[in-house]
PDB file of N, CA and C in Angstrom:
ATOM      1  N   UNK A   1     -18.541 -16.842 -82.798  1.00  0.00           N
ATOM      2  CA  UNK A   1     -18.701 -16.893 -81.357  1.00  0.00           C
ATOM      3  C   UNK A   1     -17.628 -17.764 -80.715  1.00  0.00           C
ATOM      4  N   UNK A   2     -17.611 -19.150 -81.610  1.00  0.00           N
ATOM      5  CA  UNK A   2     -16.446 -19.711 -80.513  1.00  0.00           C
ATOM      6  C   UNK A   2     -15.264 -19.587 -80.453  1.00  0.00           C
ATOM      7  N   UNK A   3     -14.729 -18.586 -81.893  1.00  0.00           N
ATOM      8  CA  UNK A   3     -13.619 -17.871 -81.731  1.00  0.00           C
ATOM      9  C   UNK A   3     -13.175 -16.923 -80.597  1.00  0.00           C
ATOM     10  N   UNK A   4     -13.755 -16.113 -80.469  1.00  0.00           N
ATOM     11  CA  UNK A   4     -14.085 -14.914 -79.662  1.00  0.00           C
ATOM     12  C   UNK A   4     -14.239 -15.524 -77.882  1.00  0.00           C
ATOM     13  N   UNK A   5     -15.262 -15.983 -77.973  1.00  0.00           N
ATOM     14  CA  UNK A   5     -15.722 -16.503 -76.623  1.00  0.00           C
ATOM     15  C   UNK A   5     -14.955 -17.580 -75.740  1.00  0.00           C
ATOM     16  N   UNK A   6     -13.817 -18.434 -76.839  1.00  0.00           N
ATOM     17  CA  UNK A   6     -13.215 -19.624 -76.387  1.00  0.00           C
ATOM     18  C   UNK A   6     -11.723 -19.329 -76.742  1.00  0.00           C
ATOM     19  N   UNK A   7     -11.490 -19.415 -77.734  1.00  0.00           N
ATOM     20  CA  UNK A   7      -9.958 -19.375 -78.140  1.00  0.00           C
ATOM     21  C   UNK A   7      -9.227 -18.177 -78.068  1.00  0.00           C
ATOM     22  N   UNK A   8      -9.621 -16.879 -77.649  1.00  0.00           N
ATOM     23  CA  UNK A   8      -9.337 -15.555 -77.951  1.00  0.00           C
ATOM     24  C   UNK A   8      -7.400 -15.907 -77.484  1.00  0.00           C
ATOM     25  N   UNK A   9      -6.742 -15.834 -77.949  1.00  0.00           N
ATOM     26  CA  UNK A   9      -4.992 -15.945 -77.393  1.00  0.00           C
ATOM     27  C   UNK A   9      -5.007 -16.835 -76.232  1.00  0.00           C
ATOM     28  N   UNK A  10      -5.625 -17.893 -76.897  1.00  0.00           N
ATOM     29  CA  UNK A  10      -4.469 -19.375 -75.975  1.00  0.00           C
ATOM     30  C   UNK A  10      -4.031 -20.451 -77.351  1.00  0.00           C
ATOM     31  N   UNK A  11      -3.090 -21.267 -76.579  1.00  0.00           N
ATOM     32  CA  UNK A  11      -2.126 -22.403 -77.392  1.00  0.00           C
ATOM     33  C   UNK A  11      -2.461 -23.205 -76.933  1.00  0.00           C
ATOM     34  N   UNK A  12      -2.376 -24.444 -77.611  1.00  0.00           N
ATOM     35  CA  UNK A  12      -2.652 -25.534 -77.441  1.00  0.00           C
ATOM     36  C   UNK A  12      -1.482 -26.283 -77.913  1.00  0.00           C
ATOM     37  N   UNK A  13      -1.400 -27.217 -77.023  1.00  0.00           N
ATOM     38  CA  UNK A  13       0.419 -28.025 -77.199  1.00  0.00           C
ATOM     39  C   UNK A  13      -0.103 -29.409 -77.959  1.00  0.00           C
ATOM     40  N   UNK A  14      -1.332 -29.402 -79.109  1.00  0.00           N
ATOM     41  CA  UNK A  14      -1.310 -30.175 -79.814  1.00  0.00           C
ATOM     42  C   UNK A  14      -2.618 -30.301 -80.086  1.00  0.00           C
ATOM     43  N   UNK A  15      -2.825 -30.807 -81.039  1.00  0.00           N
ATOM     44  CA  UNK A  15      -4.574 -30.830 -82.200  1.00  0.00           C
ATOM     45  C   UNK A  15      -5.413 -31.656 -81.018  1.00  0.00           C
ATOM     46  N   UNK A  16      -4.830 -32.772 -80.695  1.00  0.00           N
ATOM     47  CA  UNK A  16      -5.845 -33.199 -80.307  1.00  0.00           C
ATOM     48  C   UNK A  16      -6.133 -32.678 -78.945  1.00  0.00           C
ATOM     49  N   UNK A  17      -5.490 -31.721 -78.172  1.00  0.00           N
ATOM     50  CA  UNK A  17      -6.250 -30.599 -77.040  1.00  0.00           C
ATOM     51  C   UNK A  17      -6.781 -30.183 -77.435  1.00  0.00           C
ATOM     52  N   UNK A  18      -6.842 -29.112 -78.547  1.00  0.00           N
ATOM     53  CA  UNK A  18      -7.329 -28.504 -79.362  1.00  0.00           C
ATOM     54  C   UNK A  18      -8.590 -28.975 -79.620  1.00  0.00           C
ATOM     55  N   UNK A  19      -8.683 -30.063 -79.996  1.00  0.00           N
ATOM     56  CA  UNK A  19     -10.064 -30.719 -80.299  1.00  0.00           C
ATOM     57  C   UNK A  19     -10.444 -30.877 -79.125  1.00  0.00           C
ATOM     58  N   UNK A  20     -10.178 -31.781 -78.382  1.00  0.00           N
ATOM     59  CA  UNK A  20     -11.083 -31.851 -77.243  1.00  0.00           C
ATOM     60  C   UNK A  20     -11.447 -30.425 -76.274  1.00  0.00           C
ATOM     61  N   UNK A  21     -10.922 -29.748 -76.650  1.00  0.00           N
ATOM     62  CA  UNK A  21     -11.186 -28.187 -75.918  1.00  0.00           C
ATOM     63  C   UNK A  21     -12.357 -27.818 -76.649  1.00  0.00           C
ATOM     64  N   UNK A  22     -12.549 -27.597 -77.846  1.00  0.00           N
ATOM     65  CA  UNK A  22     -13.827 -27.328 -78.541  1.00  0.00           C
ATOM     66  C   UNK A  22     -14.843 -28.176 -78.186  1.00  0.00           C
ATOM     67  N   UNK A  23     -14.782 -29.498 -77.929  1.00  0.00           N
ATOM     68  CA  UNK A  23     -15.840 -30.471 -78.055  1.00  0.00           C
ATOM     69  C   UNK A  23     -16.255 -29.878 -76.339  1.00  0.00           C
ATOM     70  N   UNK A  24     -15.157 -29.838 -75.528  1.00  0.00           N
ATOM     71  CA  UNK A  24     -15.528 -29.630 -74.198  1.00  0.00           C
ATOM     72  C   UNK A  24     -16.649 -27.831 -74.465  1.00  0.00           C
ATOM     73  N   UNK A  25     -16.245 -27.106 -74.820  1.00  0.00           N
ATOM     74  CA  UNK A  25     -16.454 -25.988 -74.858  1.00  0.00           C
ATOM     75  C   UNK A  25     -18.140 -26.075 -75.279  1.00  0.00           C
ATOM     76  N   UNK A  26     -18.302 -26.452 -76.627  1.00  0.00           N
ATOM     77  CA  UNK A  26     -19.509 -26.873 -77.002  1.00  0.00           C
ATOM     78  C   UNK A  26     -20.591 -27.556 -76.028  1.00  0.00           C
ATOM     79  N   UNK A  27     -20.191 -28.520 -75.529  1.00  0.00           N
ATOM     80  CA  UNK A  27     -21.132 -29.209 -74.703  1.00  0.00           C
ATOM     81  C   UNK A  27     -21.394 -28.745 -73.881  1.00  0.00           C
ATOM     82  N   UNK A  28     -20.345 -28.099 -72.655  1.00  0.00           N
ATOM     83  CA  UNK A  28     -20.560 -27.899 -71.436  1.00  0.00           C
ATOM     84  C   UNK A  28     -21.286 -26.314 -71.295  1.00  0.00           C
ATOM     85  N   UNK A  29     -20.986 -25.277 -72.143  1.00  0.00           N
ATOM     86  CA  UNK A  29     -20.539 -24.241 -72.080  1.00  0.00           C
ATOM     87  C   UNK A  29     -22.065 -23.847 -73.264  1.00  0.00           C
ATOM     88  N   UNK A  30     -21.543 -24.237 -74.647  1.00  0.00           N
ATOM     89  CA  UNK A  30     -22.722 -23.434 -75.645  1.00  0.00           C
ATOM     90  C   UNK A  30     -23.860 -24.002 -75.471  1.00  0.00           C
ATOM     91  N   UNK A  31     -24.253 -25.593 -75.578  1.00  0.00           N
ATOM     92  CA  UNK A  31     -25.088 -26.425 -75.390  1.00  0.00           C
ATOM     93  C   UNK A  31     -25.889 -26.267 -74.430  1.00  0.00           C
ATOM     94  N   UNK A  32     -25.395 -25.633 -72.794  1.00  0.00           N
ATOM     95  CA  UNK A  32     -26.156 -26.489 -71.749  1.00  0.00           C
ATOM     96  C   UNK A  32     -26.480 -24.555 -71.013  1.00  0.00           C
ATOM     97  N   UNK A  33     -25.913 -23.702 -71.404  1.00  0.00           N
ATOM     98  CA  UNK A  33     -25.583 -22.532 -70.833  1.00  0.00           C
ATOM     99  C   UNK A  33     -26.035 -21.377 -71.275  1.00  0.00           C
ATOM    100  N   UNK A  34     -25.435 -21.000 -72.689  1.00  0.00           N
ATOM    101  CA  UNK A  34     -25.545 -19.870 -73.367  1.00  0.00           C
ATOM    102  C   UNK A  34     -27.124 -19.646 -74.349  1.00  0.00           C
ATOM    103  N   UNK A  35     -27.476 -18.475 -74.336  1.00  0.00           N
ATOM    104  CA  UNK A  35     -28.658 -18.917 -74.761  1.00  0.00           C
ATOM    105  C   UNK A  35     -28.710 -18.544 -76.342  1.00  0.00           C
ATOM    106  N   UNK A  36     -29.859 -18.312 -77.139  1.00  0.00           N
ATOM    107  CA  UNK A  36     -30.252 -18.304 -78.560  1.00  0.00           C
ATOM    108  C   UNK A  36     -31.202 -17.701 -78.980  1.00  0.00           C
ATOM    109  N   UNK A  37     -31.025 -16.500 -80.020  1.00  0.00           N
ATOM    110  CA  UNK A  37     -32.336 -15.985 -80.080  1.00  0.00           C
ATOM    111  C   UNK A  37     -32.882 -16.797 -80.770  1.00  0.00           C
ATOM    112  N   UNK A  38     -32.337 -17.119 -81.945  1.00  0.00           N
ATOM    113  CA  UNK A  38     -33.073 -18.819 -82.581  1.00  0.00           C
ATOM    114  C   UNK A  38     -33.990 -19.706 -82.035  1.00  0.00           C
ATOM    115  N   UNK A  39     -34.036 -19.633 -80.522  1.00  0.00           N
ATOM    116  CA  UNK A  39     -34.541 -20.559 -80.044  1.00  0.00           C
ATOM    117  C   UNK A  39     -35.365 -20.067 -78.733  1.00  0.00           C
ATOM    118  N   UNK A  40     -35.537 -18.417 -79.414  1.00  0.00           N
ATOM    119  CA  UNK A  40     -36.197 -18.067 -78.227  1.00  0.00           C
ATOM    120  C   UNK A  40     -35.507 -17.363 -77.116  1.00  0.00           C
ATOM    121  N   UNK A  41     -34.348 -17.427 -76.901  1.00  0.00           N
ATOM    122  CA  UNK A  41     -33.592 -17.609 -75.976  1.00  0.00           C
ATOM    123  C   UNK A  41     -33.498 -18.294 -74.867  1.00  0.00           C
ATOM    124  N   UNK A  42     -33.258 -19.447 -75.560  1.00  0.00           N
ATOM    125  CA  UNK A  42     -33.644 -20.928 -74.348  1.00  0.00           C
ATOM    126  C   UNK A  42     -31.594 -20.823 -74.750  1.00  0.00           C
ATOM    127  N   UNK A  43     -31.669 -22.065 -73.816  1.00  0.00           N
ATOM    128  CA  UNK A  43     -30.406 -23.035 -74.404  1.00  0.00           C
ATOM    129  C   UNK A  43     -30.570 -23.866 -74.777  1.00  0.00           C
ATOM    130  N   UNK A  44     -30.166 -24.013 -75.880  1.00  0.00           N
ATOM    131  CA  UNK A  44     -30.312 -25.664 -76.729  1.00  0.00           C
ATOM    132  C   UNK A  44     -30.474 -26.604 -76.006  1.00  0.00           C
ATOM    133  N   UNK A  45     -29.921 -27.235 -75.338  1.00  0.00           N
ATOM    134  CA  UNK A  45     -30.336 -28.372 -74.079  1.00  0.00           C
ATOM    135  C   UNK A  45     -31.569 -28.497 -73.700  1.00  0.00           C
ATOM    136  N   UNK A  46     -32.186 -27.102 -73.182  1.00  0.00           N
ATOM    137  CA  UNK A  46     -33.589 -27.494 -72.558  1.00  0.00           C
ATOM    138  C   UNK A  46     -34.737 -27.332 -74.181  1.00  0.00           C
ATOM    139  N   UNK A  47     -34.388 -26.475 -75.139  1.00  0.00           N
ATOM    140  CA  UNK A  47     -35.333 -26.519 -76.322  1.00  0.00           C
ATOM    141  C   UNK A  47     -35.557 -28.087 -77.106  1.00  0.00           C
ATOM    142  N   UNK A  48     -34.166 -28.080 -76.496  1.00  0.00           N
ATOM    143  CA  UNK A  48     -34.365 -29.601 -77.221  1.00  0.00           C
ATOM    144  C   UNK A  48     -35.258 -30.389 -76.075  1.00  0.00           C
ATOM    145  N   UNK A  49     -35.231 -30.393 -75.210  1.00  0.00           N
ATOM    146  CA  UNK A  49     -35.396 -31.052 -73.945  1.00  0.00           C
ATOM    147  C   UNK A  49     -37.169 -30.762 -74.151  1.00  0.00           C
ATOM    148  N   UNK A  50     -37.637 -29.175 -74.178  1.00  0.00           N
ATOM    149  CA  UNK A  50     -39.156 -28.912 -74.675  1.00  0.00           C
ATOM    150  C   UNK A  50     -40.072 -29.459 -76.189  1.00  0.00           C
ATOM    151  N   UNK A  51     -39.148 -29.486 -76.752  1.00  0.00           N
ATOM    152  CA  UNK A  51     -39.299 -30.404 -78.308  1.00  0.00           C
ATOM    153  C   UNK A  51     -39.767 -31.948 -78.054  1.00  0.00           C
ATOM    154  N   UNK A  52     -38.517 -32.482 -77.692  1.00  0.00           N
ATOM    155  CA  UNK A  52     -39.066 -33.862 -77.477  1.00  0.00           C
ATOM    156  C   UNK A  52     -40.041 -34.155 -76.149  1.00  0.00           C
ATOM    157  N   UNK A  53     -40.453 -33.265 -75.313  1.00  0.00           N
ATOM    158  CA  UNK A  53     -42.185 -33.073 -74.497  1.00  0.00           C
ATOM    159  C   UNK A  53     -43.101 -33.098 -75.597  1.00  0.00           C
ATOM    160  N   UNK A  54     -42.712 -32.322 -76.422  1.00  0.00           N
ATOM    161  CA  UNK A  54     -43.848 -31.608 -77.315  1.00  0.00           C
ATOM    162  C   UNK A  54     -44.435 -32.901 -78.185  1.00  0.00           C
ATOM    163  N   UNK A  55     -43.700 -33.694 -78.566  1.00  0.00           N
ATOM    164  CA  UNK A  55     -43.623 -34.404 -79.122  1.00  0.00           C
ATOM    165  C   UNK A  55     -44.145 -35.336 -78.925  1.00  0.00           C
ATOM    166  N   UNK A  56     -43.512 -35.926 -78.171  1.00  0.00           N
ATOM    167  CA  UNK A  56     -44.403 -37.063 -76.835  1.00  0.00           C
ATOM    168  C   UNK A  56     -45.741 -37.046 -76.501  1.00  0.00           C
ATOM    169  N   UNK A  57     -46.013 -35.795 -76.328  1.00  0.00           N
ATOM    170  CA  UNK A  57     -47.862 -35.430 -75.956  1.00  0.00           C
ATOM    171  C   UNK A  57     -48.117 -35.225 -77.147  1.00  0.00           C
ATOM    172  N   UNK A  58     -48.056 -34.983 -77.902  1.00  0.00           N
ATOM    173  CA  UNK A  58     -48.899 -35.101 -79.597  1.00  0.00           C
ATOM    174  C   UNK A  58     -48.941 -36.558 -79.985  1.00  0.00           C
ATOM    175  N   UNK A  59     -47.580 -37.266 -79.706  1.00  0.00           N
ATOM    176  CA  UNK A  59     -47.913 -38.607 -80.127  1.00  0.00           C
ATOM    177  C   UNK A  59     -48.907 -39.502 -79.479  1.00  0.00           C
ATOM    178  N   UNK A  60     -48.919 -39.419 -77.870  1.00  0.00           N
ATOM    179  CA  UNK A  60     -50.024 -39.908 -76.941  1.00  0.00           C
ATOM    180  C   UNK A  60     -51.371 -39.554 -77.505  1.00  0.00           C
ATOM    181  N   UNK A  61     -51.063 -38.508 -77.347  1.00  0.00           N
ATOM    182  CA  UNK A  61     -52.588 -37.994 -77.656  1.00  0.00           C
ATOM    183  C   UNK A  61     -53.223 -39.059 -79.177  1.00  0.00           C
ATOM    184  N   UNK A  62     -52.349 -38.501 -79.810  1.00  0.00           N
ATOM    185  CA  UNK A  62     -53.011 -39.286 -81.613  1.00  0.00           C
ATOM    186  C   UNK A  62     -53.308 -40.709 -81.098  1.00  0.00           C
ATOM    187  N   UNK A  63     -52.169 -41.453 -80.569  1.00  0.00           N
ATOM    188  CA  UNK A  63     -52.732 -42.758 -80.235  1.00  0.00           C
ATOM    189  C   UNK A  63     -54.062 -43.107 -78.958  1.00  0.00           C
ATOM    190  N   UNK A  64     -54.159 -41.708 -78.539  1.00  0.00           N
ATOM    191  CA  UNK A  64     -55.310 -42.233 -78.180  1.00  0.00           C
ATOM    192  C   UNK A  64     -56.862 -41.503 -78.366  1.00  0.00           C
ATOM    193  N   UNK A  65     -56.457 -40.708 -79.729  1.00  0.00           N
ATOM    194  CA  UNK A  65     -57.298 -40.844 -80.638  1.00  0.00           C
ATOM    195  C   UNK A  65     -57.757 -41.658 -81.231  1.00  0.00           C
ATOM    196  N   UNK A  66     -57.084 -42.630 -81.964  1.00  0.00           N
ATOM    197  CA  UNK A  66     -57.203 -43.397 -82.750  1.00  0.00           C
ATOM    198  C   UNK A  66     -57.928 -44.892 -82.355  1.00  0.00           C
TER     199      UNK A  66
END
């Protein structure tokens, strides 16, 4: 995908654009945007974002079970 979707015929005038173009790409772009059947088809950002809810209210709860 991030071949295809990001780099398809451009240059980069040195590694470390290069790198920071991926890191940018990832975060802004796969992370916060694109979605996943893996995950439902959420975007990682908010699954993660529903996970740690999920989480939170199970832990409340037990402690106030206990």
């Amino acid at each position: 995908s991030l071949k295809n979707e990001m780099f398809h015929r451009q240059r980069f005038a040195t590694r470390a654009r290069a790198r920071l173009a991926v890191a940018e790409y990832i975060e802004v772009f796969y992370n916060r945007k694109r979605r996943h059947s893996a995950l439902g088809y959420e975007v990682p950002a908010r699954a993660m974002e529903s996970f740690f809810d999920r989480t939170e209210t199970e832990s409340s709860a037990a402690d106030r079970a206990a």
